[in-house]
N, C-alpha and C. Protein backbone atom coordinates (compact mmCIF):
# COMPACT_ATOMS: atom_id res chain seq x y z
N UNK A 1 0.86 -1.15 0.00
CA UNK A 1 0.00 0.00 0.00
C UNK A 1 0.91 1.23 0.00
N UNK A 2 0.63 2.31 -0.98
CA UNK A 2 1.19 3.65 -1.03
C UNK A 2 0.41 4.81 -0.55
N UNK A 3 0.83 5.69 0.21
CA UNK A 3 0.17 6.61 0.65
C UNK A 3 0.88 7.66 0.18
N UNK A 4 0.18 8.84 0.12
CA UNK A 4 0.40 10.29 0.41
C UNK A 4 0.43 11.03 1.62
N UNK A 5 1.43 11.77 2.44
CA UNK A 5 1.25 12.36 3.22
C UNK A 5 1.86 13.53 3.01
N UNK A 6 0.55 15.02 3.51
CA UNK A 6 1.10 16.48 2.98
C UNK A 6 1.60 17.23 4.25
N UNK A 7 1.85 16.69 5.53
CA UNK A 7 2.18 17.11 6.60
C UNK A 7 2.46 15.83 7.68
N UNK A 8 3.13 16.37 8.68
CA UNK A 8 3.53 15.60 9.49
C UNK A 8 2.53 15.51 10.40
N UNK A 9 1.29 15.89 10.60
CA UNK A 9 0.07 15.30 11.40
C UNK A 9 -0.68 14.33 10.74
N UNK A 10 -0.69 14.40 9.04
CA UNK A 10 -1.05 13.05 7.95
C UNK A 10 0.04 11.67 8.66
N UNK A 11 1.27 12.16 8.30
CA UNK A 11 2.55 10.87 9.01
C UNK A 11 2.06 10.16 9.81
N UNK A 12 1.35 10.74 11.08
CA UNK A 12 1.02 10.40 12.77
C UNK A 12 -0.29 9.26 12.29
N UNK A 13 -1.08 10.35 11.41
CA UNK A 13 -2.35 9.88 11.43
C UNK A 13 -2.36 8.29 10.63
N UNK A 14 -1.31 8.29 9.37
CA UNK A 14 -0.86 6.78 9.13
C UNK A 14 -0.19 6.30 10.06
N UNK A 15 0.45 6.48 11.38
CA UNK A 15 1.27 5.82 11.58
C UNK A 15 0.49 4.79 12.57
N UNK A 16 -0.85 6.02 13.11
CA UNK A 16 -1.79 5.30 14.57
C UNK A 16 -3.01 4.48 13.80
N UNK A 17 -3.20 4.86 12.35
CA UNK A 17 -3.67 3.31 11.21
C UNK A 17 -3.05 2.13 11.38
N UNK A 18 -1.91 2.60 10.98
CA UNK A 18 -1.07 1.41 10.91
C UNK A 18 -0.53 0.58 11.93
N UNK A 19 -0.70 1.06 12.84
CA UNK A 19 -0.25 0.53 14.45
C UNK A 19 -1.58 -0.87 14.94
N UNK A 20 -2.56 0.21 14.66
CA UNK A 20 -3.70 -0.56 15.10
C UNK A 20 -4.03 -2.07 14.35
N UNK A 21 -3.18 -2.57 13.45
CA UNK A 21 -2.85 -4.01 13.05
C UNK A 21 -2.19 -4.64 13.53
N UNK A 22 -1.09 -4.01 14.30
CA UNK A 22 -0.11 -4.78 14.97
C UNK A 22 0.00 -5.46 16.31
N UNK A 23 0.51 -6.69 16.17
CA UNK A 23 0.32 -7.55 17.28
C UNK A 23 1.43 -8.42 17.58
N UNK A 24 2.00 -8.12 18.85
CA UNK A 24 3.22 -8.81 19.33
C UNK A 24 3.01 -10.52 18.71
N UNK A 25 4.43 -10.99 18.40
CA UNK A 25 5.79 -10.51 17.93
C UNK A 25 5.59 -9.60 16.37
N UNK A 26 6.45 -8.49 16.49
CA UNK A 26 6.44 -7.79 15.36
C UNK A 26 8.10 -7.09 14.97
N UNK A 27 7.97 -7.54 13.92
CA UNK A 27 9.43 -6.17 13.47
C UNK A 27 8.72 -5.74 12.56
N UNK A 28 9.28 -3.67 12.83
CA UNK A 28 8.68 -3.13 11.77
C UNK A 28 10.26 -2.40 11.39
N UNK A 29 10.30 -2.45 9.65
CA UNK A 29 11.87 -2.19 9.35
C UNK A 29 11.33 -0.81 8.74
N UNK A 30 12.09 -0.11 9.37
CA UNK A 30 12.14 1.39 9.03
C UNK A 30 13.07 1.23 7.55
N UNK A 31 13.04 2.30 6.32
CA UNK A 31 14.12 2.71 5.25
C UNK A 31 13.23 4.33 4.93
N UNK A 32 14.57 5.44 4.96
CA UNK A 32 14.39 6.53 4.30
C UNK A 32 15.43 7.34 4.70
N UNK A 33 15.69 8.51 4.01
CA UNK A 33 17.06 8.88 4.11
C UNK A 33 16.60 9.96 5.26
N UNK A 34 17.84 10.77 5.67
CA UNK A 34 17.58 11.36 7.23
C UNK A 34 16.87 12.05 6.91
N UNK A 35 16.22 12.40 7.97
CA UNK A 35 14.60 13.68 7.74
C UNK A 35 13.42 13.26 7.01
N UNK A 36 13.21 11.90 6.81
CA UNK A 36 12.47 11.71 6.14
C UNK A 36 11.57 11.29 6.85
N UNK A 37 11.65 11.22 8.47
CA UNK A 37 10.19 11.14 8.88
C UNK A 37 9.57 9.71 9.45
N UNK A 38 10.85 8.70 9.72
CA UNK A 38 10.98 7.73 10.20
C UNK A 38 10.50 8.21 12.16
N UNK A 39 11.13 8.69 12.31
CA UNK A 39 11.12 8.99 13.58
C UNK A 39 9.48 9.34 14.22
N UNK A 40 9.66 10.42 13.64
CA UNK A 40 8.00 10.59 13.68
C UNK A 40 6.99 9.77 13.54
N UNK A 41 6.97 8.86 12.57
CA UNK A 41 6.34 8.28 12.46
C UNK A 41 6.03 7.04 13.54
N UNK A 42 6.97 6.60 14.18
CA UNK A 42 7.80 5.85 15.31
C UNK A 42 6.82 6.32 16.59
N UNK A 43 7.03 7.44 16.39
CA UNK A 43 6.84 8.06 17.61
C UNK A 43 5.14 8.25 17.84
N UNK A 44 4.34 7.94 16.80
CA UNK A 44 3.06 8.20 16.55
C UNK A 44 2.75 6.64 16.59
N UNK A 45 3.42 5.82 16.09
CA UNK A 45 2.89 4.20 16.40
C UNK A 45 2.74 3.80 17.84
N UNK A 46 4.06 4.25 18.26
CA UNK A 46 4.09 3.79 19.80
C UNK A 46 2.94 4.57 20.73
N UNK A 47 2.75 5.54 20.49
CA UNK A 47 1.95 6.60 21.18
C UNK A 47 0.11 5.42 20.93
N UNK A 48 0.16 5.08 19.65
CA UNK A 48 -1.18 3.85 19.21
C UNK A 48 -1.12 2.73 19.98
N UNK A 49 -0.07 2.29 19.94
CA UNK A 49 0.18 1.21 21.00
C UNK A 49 0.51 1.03 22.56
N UNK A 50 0.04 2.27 22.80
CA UNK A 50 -0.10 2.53 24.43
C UNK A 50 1.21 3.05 25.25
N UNK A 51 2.33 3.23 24.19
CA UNK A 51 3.24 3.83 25.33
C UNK A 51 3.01 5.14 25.79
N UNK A 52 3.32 5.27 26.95
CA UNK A 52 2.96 6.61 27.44
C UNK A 52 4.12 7.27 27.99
N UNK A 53 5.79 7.34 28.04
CA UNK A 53 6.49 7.52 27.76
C UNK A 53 7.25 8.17 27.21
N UNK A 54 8.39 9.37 26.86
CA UNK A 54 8.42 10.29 25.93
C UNK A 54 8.72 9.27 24.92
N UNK A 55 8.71 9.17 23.73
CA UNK A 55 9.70 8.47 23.10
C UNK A 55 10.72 9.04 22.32
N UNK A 56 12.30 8.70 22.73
CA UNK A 56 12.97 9.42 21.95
C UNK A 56 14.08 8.48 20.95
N UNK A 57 14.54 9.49 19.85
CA UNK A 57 15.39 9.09 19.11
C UNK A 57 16.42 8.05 19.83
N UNK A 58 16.72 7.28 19.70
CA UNK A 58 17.68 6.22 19.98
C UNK A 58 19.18 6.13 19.45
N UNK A 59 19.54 7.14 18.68
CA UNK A 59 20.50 7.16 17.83
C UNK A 59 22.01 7.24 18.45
N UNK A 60 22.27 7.43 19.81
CA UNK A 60 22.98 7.03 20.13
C UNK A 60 23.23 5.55 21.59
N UNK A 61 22.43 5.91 21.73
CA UNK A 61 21.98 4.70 22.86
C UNK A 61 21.35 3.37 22.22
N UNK A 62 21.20 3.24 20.49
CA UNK A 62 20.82 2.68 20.11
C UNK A 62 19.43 2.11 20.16
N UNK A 63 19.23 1.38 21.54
CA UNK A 63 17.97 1.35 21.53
C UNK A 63 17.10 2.03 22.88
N UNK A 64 15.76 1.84 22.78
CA UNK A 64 15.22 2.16 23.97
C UNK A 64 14.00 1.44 24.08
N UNK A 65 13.84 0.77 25.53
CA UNK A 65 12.71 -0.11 25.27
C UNK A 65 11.42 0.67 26.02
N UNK A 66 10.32 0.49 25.57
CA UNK A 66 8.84 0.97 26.57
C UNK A 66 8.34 0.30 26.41
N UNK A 67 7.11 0.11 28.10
CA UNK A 67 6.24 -0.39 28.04
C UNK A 67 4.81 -0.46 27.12
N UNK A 68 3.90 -1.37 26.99
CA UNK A 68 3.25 -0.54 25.71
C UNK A 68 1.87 -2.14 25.90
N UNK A 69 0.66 -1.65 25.30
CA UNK A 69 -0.57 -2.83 25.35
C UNK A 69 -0.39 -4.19 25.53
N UNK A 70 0.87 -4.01 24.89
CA UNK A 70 0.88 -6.19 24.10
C UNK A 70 2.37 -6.40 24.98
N UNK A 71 3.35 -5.77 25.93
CA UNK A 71 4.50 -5.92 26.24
C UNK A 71 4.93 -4.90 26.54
N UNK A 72 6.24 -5.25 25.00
CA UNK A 72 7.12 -3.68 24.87
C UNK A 72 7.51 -3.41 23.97
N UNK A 73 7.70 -2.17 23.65
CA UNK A 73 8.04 -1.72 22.15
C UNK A 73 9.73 -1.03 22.34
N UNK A 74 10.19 -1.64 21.55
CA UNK A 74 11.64 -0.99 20.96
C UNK A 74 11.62 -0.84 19.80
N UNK A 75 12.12 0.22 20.36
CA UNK A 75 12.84 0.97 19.02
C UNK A 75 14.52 1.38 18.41
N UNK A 76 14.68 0.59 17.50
CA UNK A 76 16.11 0.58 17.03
C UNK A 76 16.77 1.83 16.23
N UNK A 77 18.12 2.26 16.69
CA UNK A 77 18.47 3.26 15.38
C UNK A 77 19.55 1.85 15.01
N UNK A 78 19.78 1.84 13.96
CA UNK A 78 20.88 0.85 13.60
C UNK A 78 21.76 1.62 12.30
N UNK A 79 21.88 2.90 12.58
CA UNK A 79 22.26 3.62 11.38
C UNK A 79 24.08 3.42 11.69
N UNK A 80 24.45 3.03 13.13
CA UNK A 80 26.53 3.06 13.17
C UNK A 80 26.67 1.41 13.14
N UNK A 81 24.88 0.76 12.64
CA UNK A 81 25.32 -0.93 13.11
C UNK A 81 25.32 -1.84 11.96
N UNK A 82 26.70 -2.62 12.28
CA UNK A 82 26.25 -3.68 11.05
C UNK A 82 26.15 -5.21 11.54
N UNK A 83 25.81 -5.97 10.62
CA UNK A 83 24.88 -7.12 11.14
C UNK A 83 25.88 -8.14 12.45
N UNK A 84 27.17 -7.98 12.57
CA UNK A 84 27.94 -8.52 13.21
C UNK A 84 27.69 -7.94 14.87
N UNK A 85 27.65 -7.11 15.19
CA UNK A 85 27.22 -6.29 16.32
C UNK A 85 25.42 -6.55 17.16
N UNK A 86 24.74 -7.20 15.92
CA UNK A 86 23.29 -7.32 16.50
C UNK A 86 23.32 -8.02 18.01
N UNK A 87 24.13 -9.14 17.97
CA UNK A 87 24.24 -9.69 19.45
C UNK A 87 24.65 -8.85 20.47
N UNK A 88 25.88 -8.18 20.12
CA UNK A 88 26.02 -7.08 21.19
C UNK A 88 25.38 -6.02 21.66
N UNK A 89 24.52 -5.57 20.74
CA UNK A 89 23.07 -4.60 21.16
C UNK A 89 22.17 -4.93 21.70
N UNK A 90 22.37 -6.35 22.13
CA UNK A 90 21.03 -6.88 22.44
C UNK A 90 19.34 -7.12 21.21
N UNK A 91 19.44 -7.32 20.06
CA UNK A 91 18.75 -6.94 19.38
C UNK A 91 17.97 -8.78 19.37
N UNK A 92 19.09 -9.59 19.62
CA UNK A 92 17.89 -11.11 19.14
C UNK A 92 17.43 -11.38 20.26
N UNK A 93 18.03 -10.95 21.56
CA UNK A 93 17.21 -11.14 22.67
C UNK A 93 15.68 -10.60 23.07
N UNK A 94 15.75 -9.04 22.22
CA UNK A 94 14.61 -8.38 21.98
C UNK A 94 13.65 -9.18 21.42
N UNK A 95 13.53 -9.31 20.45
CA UNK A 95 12.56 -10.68 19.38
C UNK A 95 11.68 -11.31 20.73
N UNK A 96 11.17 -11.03 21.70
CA UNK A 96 9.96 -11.77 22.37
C UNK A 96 8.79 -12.24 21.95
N UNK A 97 8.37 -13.32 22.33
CA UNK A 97 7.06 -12.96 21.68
C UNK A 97 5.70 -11.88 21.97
N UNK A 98 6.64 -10.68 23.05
CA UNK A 98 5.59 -9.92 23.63
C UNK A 98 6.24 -8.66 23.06
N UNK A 99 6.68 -8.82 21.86
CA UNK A 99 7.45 -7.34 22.01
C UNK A 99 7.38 -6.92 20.37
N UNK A 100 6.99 -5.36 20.18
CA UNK A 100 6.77 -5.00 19.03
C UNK A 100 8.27 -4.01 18.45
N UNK A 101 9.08 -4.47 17.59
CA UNK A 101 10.32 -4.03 17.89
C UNK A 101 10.10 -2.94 16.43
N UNK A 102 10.64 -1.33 16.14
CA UNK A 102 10.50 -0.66 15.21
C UNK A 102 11.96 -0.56 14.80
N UNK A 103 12.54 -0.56 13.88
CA UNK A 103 14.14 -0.38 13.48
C UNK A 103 14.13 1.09 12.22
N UNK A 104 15.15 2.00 12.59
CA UNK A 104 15.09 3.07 11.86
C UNK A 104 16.64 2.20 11.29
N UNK A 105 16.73 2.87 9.76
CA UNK A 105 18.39 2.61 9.24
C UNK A 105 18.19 1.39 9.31
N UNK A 106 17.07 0.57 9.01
CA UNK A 106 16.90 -1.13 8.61
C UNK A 106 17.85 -1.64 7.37
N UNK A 107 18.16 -0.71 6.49
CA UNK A 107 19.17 -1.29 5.61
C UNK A 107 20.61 -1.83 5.90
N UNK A 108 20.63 -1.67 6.95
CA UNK A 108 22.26 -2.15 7.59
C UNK A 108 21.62 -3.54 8.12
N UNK A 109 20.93 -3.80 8.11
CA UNK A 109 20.72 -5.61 9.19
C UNK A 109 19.47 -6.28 8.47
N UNK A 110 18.93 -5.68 7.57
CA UNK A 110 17.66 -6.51 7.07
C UNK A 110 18.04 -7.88 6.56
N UNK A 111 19.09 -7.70 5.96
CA UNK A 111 19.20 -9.34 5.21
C UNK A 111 18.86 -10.38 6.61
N UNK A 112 19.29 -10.04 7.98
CA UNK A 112 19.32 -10.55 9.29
C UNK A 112 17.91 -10.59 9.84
N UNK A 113 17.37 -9.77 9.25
CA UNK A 113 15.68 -9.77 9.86
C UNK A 113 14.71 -11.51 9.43
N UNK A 114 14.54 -12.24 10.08
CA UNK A 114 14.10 -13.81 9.56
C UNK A 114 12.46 -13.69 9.04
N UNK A 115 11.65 -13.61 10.02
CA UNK A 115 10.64 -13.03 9.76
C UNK A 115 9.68 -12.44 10.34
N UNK A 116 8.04 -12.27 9.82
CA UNK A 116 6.95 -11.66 10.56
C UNK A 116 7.49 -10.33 10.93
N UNK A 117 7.53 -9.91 9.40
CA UNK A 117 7.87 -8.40 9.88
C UNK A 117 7.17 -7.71 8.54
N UNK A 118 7.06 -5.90 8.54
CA UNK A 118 6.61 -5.39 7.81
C UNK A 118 7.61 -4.03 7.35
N UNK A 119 7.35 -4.12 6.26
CA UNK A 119 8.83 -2.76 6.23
C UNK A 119 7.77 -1.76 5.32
N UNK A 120 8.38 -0.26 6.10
CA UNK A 120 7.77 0.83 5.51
C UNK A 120 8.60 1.39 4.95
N UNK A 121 8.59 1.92 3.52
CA UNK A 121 9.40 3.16 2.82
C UNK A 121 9.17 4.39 2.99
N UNK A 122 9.88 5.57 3.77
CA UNK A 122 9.64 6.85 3.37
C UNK A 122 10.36 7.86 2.97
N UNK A 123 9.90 8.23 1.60
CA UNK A 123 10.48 9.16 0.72
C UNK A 123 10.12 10.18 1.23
N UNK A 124 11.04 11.19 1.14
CA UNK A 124 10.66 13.09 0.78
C UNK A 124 10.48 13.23 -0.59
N UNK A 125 9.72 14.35 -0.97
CA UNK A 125 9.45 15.46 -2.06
C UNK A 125 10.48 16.09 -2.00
N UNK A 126 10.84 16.13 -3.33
CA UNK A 126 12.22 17.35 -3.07
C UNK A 126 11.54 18.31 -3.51
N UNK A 127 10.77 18.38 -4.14
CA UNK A 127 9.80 19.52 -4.39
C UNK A 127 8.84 20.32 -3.20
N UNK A 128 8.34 19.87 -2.57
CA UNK A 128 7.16 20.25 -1.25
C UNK A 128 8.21 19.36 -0.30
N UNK A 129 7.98 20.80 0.73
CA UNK A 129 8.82 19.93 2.26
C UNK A 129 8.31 18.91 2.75
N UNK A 130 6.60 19.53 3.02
CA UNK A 130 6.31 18.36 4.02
C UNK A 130 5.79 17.17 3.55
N UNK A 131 5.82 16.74 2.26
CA UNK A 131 5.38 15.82 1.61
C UNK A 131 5.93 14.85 1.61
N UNK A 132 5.47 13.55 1.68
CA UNK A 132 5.90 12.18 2.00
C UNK A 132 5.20 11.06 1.24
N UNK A 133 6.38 10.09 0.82
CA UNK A 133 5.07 9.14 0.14
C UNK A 133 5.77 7.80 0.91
N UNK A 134 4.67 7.40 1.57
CA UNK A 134 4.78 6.09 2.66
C UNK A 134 4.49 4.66 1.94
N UNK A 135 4.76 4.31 1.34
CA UNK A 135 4.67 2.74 1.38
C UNK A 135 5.10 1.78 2.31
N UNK A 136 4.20 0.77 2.65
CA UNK A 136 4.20 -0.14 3.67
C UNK A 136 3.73 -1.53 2.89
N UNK A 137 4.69 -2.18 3.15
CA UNK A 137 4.18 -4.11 2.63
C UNK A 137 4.48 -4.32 4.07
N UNK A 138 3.00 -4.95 4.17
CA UNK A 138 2.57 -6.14 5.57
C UNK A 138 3.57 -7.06 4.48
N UNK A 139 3.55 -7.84 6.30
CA UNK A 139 3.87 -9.19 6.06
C UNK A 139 5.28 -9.92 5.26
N UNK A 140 6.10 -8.64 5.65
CA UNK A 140 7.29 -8.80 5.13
C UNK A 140 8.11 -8.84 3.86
N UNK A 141 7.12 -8.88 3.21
CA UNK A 141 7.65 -8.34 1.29
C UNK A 141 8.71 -7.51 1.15
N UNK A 142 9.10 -7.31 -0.16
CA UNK A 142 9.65 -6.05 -0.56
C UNK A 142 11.65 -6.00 -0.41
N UNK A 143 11.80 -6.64 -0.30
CA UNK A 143 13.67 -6.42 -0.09
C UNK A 143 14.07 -6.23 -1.67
């Protein structure tokens, strides 16, 4: 599915759609280049899925876990990680079956992702700032 989004309250508003399908165990693989709205969008799923929590960028602490409806939700930056390091981040221990895990910078470890996961694309407009075009394949498609 492709979407249009003309602002970053559209982003939120797909992101708390799209949340509301999801059900522990989950990986959701973030791809888009910086500013493109990964984060945000992150931050609007988890907010659907009951964390109440600030949620913040992870990008140097890598990850951060919250409580949340079904468990817990983490959220990965994996933008300094490559697939050799996943053990040391703690990332396969994460994989619960109570836990909805989001990964920003998924292109560094996806080949590593096994399954039951869903990956979203988000592009910028280089033309219009706040414009975004979101594609999302459920169910793990798309590499």
């Amino acid at each position: 599915m492709t979407l249009l989004s003309k602002s970053e309250e559209e982003t939120k508003k797909i992101a708390k759609d799209f949340a509301k399908s999801l059900k522990a165990p989950q990986v959701v693989a973030f791809f888009g280049e910086l500013g493109a709205g990964k984060t945000v969008f992150i931050k609007a799923m988890a907010e659907q899925l009951g964390v109440t929590d600030t949620v913040v960028s992870p990008t140097f602490a890598i990850s951060c876990e919250y409580e949340c409806k079904y468990g817990k939700f983490v959220h990965y930056d994996m933008y300094r990680i490559s697939g050799d390091e996943l053990y040391d981040v703690g990332f396969y221990d994460s994989l619960t079956p109570d836990a909805i895990v989001a990964i920003e910078w998924s292109e560094n470890i996806i080949s590593l992702i096994e399954e039951n996961w869903h990956r979203i694309d988000i592009q910028k407009d280089d033309d219009k700032e706040d414009v975004r075009t979101i594609k999302i394949t459920k169910g793990g498609g798309g590499v």
